[in-house]
Protein backbone atom coordinates (compact mmCIF):
# COMPACT_ATOMS: atom_id res chain seq x y z
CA UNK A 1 -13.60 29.39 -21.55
CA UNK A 2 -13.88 32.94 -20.07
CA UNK A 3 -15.90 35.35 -22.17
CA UNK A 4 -13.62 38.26 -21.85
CA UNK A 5 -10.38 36.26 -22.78
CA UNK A 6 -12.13 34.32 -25.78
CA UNK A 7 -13.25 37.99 -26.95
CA UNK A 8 -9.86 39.54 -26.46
CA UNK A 9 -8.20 36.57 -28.54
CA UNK A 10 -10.75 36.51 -31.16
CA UNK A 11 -9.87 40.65 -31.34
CA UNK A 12 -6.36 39.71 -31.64
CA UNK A 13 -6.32 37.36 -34.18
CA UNK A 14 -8.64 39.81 -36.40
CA UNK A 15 -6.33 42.60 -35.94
CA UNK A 16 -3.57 40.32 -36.64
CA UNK A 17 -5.44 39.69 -39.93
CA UNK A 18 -6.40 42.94 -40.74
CA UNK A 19 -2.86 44.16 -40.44
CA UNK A 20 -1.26 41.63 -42.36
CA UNK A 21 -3.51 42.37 -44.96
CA UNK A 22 -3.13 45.92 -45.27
CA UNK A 23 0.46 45.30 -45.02
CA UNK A 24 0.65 43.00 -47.86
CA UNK A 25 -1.66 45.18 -50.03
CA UNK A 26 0.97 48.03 -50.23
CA UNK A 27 3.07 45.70 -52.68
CA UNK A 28 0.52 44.03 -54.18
CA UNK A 29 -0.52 44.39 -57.78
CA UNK A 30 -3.94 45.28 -58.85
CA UNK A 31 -6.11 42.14 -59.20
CA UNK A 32 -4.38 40.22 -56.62
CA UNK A 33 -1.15 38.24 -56.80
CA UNK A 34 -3.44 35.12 -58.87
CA UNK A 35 -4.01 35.73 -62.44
CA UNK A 36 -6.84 33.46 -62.65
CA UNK A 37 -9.19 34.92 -59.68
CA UNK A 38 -11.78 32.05 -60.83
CA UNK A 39 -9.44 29.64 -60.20
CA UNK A 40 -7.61 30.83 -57.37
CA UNK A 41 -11.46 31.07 -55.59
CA UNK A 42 -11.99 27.95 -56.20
CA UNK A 43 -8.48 25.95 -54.74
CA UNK A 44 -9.14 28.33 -51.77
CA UNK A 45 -13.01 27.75 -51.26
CA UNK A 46 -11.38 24.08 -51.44
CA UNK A 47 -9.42 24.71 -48.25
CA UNK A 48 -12.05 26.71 -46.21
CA UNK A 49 -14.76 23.22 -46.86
CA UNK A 50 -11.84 21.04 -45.86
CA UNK A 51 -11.30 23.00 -42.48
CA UNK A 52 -15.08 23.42 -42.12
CA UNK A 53 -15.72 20.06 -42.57
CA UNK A 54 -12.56 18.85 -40.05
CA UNK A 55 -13.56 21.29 -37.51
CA UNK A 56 -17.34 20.28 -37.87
CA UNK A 57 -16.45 16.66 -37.26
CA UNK A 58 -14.15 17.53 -34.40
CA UNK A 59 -16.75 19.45 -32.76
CA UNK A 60 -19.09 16.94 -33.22
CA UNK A 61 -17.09 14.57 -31.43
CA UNK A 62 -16.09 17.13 -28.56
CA UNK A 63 -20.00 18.12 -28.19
CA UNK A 64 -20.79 14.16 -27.73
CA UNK A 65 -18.17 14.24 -25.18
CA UNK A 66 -19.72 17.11 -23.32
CA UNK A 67 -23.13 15.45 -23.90
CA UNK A 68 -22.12 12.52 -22.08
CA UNK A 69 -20.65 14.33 -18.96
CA UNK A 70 -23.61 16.15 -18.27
CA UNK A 71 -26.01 13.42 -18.58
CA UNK A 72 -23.45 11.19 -16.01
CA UNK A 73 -23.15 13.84 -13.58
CA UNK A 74 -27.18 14.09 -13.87
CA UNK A 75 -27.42 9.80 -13.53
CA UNK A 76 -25.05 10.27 -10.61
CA UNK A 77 -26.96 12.35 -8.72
CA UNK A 78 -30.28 10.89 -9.12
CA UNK A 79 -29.18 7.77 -8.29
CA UNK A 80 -27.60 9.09 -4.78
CA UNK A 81 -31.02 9.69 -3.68
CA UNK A 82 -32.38 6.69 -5.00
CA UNK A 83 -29.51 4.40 -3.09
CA UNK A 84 -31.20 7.06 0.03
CA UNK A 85 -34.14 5.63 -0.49
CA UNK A 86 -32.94 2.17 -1.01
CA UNK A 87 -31.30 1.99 2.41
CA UNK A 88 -34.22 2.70 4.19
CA UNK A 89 -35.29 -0.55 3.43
CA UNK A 90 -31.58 -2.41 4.86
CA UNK A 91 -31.05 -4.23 8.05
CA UNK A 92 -30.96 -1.15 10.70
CA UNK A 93 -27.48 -1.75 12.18
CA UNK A 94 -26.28 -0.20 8.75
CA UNK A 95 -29.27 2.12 7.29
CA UNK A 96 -28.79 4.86 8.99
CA UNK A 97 -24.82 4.24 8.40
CA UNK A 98 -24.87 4.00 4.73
CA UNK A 99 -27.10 6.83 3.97
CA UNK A 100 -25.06 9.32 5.79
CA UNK A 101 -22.16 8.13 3.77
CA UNK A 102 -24.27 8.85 0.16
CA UNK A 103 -24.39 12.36 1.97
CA UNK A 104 -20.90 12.72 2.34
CA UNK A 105 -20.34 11.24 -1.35
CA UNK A 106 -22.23 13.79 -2.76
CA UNK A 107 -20.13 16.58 -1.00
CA UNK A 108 -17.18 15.36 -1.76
CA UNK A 109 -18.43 15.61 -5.92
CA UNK A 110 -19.16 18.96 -5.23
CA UNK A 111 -16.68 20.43 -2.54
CA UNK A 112 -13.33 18.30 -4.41
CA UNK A 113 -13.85 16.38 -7.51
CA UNK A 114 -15.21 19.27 -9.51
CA UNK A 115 -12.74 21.75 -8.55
CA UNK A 116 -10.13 18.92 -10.00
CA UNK A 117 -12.40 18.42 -13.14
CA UNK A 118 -11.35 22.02 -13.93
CA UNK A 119 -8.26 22.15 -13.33
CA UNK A 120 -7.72 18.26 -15.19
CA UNK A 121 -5.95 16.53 -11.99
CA UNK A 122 -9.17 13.93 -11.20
CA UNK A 123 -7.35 11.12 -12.98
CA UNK A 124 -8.01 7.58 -12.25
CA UNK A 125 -8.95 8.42 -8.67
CA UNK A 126 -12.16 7.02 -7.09
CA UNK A 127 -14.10 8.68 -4.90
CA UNK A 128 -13.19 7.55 -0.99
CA UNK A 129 -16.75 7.58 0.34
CA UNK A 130 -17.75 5.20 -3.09
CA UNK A 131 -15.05 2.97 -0.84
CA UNK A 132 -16.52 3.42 2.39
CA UNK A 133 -20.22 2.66 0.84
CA UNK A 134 -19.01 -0.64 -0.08
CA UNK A 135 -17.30 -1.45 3.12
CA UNK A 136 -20.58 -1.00 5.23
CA UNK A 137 -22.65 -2.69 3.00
CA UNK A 138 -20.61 -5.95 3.81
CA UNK A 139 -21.55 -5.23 7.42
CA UNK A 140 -24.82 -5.58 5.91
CA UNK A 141 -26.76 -9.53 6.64
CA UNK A 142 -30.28 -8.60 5.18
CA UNK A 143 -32.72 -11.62 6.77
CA UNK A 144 -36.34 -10.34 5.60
CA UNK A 145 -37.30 -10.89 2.07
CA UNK A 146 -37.73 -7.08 2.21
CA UNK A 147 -33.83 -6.41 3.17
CA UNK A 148 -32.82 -9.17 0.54
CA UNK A 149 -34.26 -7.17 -2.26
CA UNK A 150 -33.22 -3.83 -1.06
CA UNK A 151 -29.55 -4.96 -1.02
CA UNK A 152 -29.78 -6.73 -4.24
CA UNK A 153 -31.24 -3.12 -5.52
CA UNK A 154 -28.47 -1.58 -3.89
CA UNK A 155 -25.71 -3.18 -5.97
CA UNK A 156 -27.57 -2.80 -9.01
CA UNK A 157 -28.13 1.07 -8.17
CA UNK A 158 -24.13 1.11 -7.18
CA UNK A 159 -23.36 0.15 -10.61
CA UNK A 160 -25.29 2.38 -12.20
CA UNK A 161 -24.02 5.40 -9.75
CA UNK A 162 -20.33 4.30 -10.64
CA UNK A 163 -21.38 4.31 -14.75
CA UNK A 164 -22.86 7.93 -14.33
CA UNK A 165 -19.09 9.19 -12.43
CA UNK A 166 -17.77 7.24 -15.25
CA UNK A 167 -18.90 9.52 -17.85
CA UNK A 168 -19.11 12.67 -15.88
CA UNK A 169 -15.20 12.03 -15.02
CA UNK A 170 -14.58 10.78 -18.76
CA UNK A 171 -15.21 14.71 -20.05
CA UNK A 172 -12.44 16.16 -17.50
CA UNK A 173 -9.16 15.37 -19.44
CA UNK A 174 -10.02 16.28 -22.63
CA UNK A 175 -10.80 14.15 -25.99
CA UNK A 176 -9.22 15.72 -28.59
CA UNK A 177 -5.71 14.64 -28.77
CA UNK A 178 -2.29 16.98 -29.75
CA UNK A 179 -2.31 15.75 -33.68
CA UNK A 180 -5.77 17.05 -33.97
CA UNK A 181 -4.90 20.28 -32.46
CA UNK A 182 -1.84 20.60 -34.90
CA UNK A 183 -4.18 19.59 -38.20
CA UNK A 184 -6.56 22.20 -36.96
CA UNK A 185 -3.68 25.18 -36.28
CA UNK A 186 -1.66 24.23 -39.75
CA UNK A 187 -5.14 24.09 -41.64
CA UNK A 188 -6.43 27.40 -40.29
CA UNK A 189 -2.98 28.74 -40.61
CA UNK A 190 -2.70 27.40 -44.28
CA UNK A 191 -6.13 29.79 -45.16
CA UNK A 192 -4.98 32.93 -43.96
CA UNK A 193 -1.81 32.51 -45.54
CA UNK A 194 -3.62 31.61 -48.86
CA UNK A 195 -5.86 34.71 -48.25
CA UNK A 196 -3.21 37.02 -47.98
CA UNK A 197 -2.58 35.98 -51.87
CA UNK A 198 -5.88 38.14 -52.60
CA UNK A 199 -4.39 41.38 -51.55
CA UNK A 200 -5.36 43.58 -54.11
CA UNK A 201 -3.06 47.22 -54.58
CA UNK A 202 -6.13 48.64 -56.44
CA UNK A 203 -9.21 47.50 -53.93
CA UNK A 204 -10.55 49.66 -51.54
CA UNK A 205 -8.23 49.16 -47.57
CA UNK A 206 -12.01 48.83 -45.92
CA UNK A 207 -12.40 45.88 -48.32
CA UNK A 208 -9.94 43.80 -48.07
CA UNK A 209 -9.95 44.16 -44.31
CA UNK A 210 -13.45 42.75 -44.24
CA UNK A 211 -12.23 39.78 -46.68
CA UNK A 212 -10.02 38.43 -44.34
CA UNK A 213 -11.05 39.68 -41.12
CA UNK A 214 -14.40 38.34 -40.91
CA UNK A 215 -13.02 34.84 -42.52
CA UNK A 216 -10.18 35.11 -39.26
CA UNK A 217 -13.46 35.27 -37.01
CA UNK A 218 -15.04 32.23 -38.37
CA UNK A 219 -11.49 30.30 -38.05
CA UNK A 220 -11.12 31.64 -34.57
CA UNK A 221 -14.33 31.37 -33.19
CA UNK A 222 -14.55 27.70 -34.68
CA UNK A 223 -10.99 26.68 -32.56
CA UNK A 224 -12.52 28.46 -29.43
CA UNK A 225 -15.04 26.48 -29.35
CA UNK A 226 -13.50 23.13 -29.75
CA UNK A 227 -11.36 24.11 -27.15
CA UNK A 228 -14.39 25.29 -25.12
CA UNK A 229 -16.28 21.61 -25.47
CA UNK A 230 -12.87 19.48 -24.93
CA UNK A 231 -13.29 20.24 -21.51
CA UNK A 232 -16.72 21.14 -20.60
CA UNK A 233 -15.76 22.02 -16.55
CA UNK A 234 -13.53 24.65 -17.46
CA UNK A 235 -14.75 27.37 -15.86
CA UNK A 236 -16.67 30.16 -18.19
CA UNK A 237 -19.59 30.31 -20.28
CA UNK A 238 -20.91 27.37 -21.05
CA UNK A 239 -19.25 25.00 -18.51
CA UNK A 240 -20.96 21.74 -16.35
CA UNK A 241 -21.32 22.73 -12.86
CA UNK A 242 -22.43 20.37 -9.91
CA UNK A 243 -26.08 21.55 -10.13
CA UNK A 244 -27.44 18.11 -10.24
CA UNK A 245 -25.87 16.86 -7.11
CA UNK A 246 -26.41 19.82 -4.97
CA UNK A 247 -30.37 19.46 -5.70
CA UNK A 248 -29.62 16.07 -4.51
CA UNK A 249 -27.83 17.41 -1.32
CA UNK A 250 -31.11 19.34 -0.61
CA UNK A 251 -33.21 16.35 -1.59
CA UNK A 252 -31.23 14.12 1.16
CA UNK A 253 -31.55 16.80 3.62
CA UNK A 254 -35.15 16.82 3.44
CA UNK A 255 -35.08 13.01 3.24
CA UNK A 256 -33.46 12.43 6.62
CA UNK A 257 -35.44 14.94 8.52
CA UNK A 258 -38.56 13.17 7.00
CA UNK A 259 -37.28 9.68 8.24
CA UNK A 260 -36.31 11.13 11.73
CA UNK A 261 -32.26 10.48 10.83
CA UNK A 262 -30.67 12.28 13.29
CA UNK A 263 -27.03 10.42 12.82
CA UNK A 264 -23.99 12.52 12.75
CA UNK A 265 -22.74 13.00 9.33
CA UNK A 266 -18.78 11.38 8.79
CA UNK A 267 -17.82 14.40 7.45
CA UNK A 268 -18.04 17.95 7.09
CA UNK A 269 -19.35 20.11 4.70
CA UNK A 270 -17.18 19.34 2.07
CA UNK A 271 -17.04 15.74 2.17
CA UNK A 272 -14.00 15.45 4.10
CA UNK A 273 -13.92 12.60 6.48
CA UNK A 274 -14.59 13.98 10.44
């Protein structure tokens, strides 16, 4: 999430707050509007360890989530320019084939799948040059016990390329469904109403604007950054970006001009086919 907007809302819902507060204290009678303050504390320090504990969970599950992407879009990369290195060692009428391809697979992560991770519109797509990997490898007839191990490595390495965009995709639409949302809004909402109870007529305004203000924060910050972590490429502090494959971009660059591959690339410089 942008800084600036999660600062402005976490503002607003504190001044919100603060001003319903103050608002209620005008009426309120000294004390509070409980009786029993001791027991009043205690239903509502009931309600903030129910949240906290709900919210905890949640973000536990949403920082798992997040977990997971990065560490796919990290496998994913690395094994790109392993599956480089792989291909050096395939029959020649498709080496040279295959590993511009992985080049063009890796631009096309960059240049258009992670601009639809933000935005949430990946889907159940698959990559087009993961297609067009598969389609020259058929083309493939390895004859040397060398080329019948590389291309037995290959698949293996293909699997483990398709796990990695697997998870980093998984991250994109979000884990935490609509109920959860609504449990978290009607529980937060269900502790500021209960603090508004402990306006007290004869407390001091600065007080009671600290009392609930600073509990708002907590609440607000806490949502923020489940909301943050249920979508980790959201652009703003905090979210995945395609640094993994674009070292692997410059890793493949260096790799062909160290093998002498001077083959023309099947696409441009974002991955779309030439």
């Amino acid at each position: 999430m942008n800084l600036l907007w999660a600062m402005l809302i976490l503002a607003a819902a504190v001044a919100i707050a603060v001003g319903a507060m103050l608002l209620v204290r005008r009426t309120a009678p000294q004390g509070s509007y409980f009786e029993d303050g001791d027991r009043a504390s205690g239903v509502f320090g009931m309600l903030a360890t129910g949240f906290a504990i709900f919210a905890g969970f949640v973000i536990f599950l949403s920082f798992t989530s997040y977990d997971q992407s990065r560490s796919g879009a990290e496998a994913e990369a690395l094994v790109v320019v392993q599956q480089f290195e792989t291909a050096q060692f395939l029959p020649a009428d498709v080496r040279d084939r295959l590993a511009g391809e992985l080049v063009c697979y890796g631009r096309s992560v960059v240049s258009q799948e992670w601009p639809d991770m933000q935005d949430g519109t990946i889907g159940d797509t698959i990559n087009p040059w993961g297609v067009a990997l598969f389609t020259s490898l058929k083309l493939a007839s390895p004859e040397t016990s060398p080329e019948e191990a590389a291309y037995g490595k290959w698949l293996d390495q293909t699997s483990d390329r398709e796990e990695g965009r697997r998870d980093r995709v998984h991250g994109a639409a979000g884990i935490v469904p609509n109920s959860i949302w609504l449990v978290l809004f009607l529980t937060a909402g269900i502790v500021f109403a209960y603090m508004l109870f402990f306006a007290d007529g004869g407390e001091r305004a600065v007080s009671q604007a600290m009392l609930i203000g600073s509990a708002t924060a907590v609440v607000t910050a806490t949502l923020l950054a489940i909301y943050a972590l249920d979508n980790p490429y959201r652009p703003g502090v905090g979210s995945l970006k395609p640094v993994a494959m674009e070292r692997s971009l410059v890793i493949l660059d260096e790799a062909r001009d160290a093998v002498d591959d001077t083959t023309p690339l099947p696409c441009d410089g974002e991955g779309e086919p030439l």
